[in-house]
N, C-alpha and C. Protein backbone atom coordinates (compact mmCIF):
# COMPACT_ATOMS: atom_id res chain seq x y z
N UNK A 1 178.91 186.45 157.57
CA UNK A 1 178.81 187.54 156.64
C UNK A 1 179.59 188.74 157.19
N UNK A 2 180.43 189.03 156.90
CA UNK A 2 180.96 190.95 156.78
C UNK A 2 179.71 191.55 157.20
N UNK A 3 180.57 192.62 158.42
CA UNK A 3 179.54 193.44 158.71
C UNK A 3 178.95 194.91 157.53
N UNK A 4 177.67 194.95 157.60
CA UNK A 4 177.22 196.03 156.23
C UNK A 4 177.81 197.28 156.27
N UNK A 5 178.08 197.74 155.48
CA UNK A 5 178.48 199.60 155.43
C UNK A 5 177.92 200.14 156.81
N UNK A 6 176.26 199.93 156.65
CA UNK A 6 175.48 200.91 156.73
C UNK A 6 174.62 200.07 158.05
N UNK A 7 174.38 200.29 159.31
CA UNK A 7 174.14 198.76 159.87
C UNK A 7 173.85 199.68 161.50
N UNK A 8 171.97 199.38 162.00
CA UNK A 8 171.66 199.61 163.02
C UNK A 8 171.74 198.53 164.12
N UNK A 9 172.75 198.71 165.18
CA UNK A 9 172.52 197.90 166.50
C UNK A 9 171.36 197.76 166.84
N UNK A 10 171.31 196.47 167.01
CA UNK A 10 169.53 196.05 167.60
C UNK A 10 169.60 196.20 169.06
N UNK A 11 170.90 196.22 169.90
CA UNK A 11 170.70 196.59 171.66
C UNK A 11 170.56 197.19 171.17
N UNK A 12 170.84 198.84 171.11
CA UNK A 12 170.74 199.90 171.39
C UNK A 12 170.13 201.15 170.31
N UNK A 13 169.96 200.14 168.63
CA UNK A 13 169.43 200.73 167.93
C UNK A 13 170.10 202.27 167.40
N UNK A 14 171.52 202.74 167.46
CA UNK A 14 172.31 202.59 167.13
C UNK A 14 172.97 203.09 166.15
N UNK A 15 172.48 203.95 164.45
CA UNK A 15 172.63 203.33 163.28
C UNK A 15 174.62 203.99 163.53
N UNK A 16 175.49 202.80 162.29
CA UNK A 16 176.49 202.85 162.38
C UNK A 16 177.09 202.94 160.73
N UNK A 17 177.78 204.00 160.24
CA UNK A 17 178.20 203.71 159.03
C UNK A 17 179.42 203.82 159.12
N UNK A 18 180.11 203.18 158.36
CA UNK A 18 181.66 202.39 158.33
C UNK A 18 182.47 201.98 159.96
N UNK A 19 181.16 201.79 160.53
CA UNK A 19 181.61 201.15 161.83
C UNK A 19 181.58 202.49 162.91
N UNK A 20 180.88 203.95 162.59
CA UNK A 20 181.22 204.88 163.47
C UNK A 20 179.58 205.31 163.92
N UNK A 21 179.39 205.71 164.81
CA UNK A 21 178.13 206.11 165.11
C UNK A 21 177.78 207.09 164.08
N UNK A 22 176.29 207.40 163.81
CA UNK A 22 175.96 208.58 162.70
C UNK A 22 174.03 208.39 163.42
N UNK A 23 173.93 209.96 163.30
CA UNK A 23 172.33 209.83 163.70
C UNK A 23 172.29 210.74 162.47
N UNK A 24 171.06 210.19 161.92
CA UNK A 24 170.75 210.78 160.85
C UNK A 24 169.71 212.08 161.14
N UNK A 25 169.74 213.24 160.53
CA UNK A 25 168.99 213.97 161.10
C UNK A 25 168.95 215.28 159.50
N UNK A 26 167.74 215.02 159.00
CA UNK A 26 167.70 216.31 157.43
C UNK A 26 166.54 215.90 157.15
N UNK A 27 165.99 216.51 155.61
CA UNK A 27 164.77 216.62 155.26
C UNK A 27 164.61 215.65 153.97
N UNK A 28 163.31 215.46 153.20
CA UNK A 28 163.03 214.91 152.42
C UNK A 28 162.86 216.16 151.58
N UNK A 29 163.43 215.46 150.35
CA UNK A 29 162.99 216.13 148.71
C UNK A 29 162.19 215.35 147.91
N UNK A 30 160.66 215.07 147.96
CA UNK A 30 159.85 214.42 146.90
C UNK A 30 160.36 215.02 145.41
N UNK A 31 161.01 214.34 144.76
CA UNK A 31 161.78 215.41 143.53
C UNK A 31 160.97 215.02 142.53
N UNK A 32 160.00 214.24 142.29
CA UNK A 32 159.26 214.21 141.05
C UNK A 32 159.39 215.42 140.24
N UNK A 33 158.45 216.16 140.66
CA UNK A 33 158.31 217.61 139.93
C UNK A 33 159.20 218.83 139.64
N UNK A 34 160.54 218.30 140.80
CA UNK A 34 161.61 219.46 139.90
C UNK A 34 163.07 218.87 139.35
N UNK A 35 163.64 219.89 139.41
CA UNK A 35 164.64 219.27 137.98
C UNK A 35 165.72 219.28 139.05
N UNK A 36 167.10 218.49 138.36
CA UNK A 36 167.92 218.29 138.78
C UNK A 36 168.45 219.63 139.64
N UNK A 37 168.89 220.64 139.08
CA UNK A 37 169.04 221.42 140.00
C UNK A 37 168.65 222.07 141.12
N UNK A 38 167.53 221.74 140.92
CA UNK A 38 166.16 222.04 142.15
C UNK A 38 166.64 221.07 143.49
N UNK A 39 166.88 219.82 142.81
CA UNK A 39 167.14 218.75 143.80
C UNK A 39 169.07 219.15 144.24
N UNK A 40 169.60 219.76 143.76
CA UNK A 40 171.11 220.32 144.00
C UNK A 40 171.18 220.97 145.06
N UNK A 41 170.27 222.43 144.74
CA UNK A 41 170.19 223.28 145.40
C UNK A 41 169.46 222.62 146.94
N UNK A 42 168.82 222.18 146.52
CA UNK A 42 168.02 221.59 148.00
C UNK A 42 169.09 220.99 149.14
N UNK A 43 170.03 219.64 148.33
CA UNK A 43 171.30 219.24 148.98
C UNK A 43 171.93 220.24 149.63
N UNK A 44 172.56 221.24 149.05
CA UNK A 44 173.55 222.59 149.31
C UNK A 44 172.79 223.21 150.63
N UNK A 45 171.73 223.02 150.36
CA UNK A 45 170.92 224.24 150.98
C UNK A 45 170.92 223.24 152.57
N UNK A 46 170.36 222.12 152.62
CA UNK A 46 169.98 220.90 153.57
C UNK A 46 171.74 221.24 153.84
N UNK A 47 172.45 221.02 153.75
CA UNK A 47 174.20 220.75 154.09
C UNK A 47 174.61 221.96 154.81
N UNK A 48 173.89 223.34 154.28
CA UNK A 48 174.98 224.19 154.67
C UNK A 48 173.81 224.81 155.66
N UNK A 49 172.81 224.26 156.50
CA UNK A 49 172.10 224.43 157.59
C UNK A 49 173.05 223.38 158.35
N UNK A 50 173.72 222.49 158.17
CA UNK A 50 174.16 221.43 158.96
C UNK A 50 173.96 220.33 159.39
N UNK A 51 172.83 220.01 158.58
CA UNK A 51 172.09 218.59 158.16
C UNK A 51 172.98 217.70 157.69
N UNK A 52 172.85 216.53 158.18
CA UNK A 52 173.30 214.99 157.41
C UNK A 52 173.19 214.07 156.47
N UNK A 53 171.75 214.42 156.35
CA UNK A 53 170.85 213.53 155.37
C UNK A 53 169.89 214.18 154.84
N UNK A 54 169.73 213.38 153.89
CA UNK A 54 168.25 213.76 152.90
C UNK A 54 167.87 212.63 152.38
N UNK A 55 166.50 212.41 151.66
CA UNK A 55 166.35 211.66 151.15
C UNK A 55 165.66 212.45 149.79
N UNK A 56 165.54 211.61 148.74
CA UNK A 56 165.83 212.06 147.64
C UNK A 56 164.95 211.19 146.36
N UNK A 57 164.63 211.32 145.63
CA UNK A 57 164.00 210.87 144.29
C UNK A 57 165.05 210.59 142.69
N UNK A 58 165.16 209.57 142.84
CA UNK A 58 166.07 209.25 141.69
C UNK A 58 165.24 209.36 140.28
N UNK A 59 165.32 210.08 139.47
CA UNK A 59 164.37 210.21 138.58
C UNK A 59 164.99 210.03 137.01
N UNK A 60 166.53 210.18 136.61
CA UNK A 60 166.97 209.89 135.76
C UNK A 60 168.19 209.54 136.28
N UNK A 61 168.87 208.28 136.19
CA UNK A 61 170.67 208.15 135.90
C UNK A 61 171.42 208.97 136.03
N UNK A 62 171.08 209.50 135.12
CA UNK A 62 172.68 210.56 134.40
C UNK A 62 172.35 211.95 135.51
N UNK A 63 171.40 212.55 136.64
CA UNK A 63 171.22 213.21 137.27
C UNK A 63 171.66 212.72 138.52
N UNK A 64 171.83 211.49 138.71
CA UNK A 64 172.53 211.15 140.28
C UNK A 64 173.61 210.82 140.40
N UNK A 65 174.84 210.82 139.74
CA UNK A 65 175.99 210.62 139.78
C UNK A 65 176.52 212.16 140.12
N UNK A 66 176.27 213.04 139.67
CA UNK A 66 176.50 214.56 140.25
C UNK A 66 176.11 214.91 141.18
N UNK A 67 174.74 214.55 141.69
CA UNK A 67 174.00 214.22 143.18
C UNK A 67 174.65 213.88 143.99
N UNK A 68 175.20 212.57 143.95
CA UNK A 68 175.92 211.66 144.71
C UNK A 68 177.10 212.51 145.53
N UNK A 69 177.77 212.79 144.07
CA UNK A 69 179.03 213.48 143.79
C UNK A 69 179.25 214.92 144.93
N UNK A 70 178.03 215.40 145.23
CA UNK A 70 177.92 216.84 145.60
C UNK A 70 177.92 216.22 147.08
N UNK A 71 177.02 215.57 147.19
CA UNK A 71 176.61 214.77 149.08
C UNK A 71 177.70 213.97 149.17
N UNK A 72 178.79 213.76 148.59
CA UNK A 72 180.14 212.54 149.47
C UNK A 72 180.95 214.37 150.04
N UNK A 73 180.89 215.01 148.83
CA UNK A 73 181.70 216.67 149.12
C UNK A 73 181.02 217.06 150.00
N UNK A 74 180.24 217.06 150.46
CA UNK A 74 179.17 217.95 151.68
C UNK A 74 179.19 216.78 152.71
N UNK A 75 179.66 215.84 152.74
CA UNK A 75 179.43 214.41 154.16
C UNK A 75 178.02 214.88 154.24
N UNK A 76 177.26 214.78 152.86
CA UNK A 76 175.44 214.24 153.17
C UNK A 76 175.24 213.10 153.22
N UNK A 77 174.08 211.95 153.80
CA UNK A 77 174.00 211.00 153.54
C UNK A 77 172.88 210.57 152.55
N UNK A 78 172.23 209.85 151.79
CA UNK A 78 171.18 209.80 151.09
C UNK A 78 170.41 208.75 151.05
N UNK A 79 169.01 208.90 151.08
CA UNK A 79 168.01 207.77 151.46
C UNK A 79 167.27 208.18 150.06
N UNK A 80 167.71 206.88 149.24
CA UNK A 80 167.52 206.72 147.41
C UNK A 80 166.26 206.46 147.62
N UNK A 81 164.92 206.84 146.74
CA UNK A 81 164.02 206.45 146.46
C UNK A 81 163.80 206.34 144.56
N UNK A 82 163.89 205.19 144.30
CA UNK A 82 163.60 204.78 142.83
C UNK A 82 162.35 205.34 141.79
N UNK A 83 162.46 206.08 141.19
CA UNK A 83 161.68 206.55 139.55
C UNK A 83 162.60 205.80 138.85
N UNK A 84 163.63 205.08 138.80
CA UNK A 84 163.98 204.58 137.62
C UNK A 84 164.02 203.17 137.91
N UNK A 85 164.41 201.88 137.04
CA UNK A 85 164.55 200.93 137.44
C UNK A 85 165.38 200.79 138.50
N UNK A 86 165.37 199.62 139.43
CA UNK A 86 165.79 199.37 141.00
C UNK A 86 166.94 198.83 140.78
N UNK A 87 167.15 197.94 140.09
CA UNK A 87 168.19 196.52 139.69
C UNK A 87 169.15 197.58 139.04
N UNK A 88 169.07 198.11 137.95
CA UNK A 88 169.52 199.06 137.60
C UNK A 88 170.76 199.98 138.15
N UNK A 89 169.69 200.64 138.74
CA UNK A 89 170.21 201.79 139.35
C UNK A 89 171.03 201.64 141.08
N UNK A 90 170.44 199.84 141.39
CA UNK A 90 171.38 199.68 142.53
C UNK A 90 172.75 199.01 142.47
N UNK A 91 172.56 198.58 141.08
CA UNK A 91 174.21 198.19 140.67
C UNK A 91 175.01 199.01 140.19
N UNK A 92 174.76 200.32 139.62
CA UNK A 92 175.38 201.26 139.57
C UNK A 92 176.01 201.73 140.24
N UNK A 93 175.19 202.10 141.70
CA UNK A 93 175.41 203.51 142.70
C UNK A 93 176.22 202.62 144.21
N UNK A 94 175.53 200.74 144.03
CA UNK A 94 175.89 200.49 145.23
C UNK A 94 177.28 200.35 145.58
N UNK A 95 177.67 200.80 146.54
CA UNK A 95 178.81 200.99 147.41
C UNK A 95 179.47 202.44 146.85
N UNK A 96 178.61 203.38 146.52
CA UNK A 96 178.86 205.28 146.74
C UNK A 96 178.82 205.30 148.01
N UNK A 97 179.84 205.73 148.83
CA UNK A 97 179.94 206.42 150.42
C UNK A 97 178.49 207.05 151.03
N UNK A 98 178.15 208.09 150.07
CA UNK A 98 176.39 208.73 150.61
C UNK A 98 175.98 208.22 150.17
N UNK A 99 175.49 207.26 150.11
CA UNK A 99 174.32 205.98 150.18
C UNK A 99 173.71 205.50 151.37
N UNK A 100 172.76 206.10 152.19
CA UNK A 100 172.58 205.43 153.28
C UNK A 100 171.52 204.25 153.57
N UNK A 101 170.62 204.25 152.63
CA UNK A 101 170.00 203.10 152.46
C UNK A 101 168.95 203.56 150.96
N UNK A 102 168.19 202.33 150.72
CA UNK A 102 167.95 202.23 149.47
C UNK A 102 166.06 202.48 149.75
N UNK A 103 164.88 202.96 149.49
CA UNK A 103 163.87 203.15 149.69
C UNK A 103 163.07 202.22 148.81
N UNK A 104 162.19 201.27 149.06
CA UNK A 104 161.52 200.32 147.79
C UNK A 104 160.08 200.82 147.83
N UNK A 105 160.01 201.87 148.63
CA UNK A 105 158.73 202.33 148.42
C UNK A 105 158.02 203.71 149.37
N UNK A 106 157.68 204.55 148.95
CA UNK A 106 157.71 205.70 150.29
C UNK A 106 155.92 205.56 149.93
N UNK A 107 155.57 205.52 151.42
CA UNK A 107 153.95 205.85 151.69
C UNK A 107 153.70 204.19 151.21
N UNK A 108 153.53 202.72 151.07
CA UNK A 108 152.98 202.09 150.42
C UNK A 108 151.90 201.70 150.88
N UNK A 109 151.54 201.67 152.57
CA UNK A 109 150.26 202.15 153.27
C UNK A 109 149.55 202.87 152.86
N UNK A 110 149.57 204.17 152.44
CA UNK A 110 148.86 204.91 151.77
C UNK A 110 148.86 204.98 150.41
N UNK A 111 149.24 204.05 149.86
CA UNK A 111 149.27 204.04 148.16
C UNK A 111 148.42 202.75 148.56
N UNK A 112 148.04 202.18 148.80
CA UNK A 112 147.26 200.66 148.40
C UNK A 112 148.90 199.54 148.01
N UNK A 113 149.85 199.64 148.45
CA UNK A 113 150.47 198.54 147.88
C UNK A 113 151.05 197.64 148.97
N UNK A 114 150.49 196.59 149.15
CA UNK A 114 150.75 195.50 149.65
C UNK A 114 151.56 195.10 150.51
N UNK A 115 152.19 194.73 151.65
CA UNK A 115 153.06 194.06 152.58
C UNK A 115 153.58 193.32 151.74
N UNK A 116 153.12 192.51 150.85
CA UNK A 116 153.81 191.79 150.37
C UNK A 116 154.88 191.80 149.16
N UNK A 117 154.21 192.93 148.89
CA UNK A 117 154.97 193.45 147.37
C UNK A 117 156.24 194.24 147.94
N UNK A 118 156.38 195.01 149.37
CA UNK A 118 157.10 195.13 150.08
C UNK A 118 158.35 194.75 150.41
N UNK A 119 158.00 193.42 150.89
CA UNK A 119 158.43 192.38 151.32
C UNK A 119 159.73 192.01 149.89
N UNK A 120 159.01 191.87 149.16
CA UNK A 120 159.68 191.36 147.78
C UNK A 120 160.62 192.18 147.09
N UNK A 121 160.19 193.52 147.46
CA UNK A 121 160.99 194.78 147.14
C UNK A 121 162.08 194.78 147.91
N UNK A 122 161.98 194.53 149.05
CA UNK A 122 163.06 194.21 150.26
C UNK A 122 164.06 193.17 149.65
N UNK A 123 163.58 191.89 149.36
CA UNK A 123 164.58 191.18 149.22
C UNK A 123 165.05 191.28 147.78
N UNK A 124 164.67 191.54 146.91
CA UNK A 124 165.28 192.24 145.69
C UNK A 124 166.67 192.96 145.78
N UNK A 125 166.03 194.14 146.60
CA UNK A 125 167.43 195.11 146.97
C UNK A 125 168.39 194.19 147.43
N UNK A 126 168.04 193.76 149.04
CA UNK A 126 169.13 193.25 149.69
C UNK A 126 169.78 192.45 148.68
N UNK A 127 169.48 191.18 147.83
CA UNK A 127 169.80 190.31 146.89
C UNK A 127 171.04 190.84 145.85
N UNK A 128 170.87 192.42 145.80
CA UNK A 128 171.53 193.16 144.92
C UNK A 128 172.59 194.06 145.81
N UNK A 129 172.14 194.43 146.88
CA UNK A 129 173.11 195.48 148.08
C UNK A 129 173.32 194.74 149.70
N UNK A 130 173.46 194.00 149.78
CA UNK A 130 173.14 194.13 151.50
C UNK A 130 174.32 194.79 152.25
N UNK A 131 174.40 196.00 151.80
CA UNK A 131 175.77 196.88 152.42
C UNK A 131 174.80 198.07 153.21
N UNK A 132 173.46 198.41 153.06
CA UNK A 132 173.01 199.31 153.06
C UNK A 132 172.09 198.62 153.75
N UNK A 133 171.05 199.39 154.73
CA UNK A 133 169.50 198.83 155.24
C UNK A 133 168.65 199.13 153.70
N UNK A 134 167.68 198.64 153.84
CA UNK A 134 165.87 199.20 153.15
C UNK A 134 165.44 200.04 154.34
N UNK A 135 164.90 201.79 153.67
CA UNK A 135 164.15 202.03 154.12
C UNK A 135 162.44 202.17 154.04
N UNK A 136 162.06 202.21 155.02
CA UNK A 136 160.02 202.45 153.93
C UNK A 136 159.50 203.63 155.10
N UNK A 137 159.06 204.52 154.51
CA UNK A 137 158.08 205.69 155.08
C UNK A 137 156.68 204.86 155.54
N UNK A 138 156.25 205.42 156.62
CA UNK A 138 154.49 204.65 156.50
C UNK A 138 153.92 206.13 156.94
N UNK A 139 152.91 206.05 156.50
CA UNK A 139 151.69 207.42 156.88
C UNK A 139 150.55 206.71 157.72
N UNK A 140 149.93 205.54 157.57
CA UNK A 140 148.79 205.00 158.29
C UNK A 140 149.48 204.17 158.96
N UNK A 141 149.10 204.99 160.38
CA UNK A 141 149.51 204.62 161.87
C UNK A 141 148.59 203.06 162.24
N UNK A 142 146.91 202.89 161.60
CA UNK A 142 147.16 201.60 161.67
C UNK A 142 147.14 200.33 160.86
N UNK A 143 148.20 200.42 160.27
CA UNK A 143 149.17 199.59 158.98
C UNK A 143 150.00 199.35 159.44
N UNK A 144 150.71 199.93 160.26
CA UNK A 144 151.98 199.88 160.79
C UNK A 144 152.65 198.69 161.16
N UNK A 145 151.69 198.03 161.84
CA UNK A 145 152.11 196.17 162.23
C UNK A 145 152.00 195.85 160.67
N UNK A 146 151.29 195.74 160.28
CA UNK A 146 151.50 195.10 158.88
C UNK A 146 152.86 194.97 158.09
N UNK A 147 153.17 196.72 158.00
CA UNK A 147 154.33 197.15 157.30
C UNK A 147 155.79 196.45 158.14
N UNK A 148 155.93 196.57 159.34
CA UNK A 148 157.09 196.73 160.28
C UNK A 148 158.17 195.83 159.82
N UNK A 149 157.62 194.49 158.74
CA UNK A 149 158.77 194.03 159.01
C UNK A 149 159.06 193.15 157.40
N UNK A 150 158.67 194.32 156.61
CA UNK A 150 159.27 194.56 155.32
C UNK A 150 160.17 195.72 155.04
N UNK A 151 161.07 196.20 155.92
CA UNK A 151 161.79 196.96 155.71
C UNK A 151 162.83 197.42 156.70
N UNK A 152 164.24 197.32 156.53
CA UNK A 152 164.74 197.35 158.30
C UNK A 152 164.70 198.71 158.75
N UNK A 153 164.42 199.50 158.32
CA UNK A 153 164.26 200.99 158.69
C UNK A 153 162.75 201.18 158.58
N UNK A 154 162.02 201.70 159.41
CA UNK A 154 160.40 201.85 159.74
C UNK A 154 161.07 203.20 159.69
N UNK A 155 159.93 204.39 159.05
CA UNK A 155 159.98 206.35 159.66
C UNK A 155 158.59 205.97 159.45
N UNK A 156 157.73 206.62 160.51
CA UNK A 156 156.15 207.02 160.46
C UNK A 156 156.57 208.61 160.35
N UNK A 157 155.37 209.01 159.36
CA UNK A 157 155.40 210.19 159.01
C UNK A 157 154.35 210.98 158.72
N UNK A 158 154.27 211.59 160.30
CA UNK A 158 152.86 212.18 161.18
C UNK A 158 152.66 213.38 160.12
N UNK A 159 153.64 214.11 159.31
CA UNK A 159 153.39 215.63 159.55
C UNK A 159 152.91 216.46 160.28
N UNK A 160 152.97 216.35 161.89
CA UNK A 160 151.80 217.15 162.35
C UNK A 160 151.82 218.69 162.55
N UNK A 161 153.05 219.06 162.47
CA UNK A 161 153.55 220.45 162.89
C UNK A 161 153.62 221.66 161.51
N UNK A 162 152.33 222.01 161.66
CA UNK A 162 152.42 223.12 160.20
C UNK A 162 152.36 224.46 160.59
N UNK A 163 152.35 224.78 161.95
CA UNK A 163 153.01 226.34 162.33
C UNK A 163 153.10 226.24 164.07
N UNK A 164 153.92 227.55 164.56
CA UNK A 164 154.47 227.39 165.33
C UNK A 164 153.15 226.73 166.28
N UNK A 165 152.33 226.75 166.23
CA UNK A 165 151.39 226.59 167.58
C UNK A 165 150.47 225.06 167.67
N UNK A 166 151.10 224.82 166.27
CA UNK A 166 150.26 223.16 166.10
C UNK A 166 150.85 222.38 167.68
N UNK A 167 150.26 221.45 167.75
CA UNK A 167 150.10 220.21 168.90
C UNK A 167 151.45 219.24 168.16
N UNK A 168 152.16 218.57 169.03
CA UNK A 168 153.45 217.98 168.96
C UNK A 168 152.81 216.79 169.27
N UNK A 169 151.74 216.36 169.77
CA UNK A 169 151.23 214.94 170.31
C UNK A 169 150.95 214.17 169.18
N UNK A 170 150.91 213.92 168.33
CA UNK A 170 150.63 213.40 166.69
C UNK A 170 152.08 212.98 166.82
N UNK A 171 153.31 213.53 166.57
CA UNK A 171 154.17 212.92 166.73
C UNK A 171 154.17 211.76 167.68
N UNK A 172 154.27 212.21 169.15
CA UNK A 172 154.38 211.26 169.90
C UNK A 172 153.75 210.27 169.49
N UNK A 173 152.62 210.09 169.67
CA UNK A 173 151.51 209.46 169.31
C UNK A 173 151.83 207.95 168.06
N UNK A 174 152.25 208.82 166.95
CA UNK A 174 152.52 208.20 165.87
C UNK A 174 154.13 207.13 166.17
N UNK A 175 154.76 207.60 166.87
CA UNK A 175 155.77 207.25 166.93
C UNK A 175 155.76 206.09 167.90
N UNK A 176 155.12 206.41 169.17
CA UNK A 176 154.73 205.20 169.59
C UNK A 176 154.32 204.21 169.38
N UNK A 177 153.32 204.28 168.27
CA UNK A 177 152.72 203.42 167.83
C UNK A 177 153.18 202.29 166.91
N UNK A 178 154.36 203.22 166.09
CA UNK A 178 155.34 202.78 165.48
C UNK A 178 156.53 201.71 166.36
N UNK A 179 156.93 201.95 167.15
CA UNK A 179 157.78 201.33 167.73
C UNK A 179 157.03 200.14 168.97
N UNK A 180 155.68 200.11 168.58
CA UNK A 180 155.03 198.99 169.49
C UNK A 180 155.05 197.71 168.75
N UNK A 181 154.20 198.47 167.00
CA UNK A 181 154.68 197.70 165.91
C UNK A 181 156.07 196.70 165.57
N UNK A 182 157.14 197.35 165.61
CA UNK A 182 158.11 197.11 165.59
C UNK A 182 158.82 196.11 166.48
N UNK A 183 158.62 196.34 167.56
CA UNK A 183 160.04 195.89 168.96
C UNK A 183 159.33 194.69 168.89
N UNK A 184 158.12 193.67 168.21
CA UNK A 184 158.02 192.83 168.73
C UNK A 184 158.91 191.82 167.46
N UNK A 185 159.18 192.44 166.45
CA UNK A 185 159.71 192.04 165.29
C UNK A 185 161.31 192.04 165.16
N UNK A 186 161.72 192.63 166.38
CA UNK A 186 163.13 192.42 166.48
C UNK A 186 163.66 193.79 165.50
């Protein structure tokens, strides 16, 4: 197989897009609740701090092609999460430059939905993109083995830091836990 667009070294873990190193490093926009420009401004705003990435809420079509459009002009990268159909919307967009991987589900640990339904979501995408990883968010640290290996991108997502003086150990913590999950799954 051709190597993917979008593609993490397992020595060294790694991630590589069009064959060049890239560490991803920006914020999430849950965009349900605001409107396209809300989600614009957020890009602009995430870009011109000097951020790389975002991840993002696809909520209508005809609103992410200008999206897209704005993050290839800004070298953002974007971690798609689906409100609209999947099949859809990944034959459309797949192989856009800011595309950095495709999301089949954010929180599904904490939504009640299944490893397995996961799993299926995973190979769906790939079936339709394998240029790009799957990513999946997890919130319950112990789900985590469960989750690890329906998705090639694992983020645990502690929130723990809500002003300057909160405790940083929740991170650690979470993250470890995450990657104990993981490394045995390759």
């Amino acid at each position: 197989h051709p190597m993917p667009r979008v593609y993490v070294r397992p020595d060294d873990l790694t991630t590589l897009v069009d064959g060049k190193p890239f560490f991803p490093l920006g914020f999430y926009h849950v965009s349900w609740t605001f409107s396209a420009e809300d989600r614009m401004q957020f890009l602009q705003e995430v870009a011109a701090a000097g951020y790389n990435t975002v991840h993002a809420s696809l909520k209508q079509m005809d609103e992410w092609d200008p999206f897209l459009a704005e993050a290839e002009k800004l070298n953002v990268m974007v971690l798609t999460e689906f409100g609209v159909d999947r099949t859809a919307a990944i034959e459309r967009y797949r192989g856009r430059k800011p595309i950095l991987a495709w999301n089949p589900g954010d929180e599904p640990d904490g939504q009640g939905i299944a490893p397995e339904e996961m799993l299926e979501r995973h190979n769906a995408i790939k079936s339709l993109d394998a240029t790009v990883p799957t990513y999946m968010t997890l919130c319950v640290p112990s789900a985590y083995k469960r989750y690890a290996a329906m998705a090639e991108v694992i983020a645990p997502d502690p929130y723990p830091i809500r002003h300057a003086s909160a405790p940083t150990l929740p991170v650690y913590t979470s993250i470890s836990q995450a990657v104990a999950a993981a490394t045995p799954l390759g």
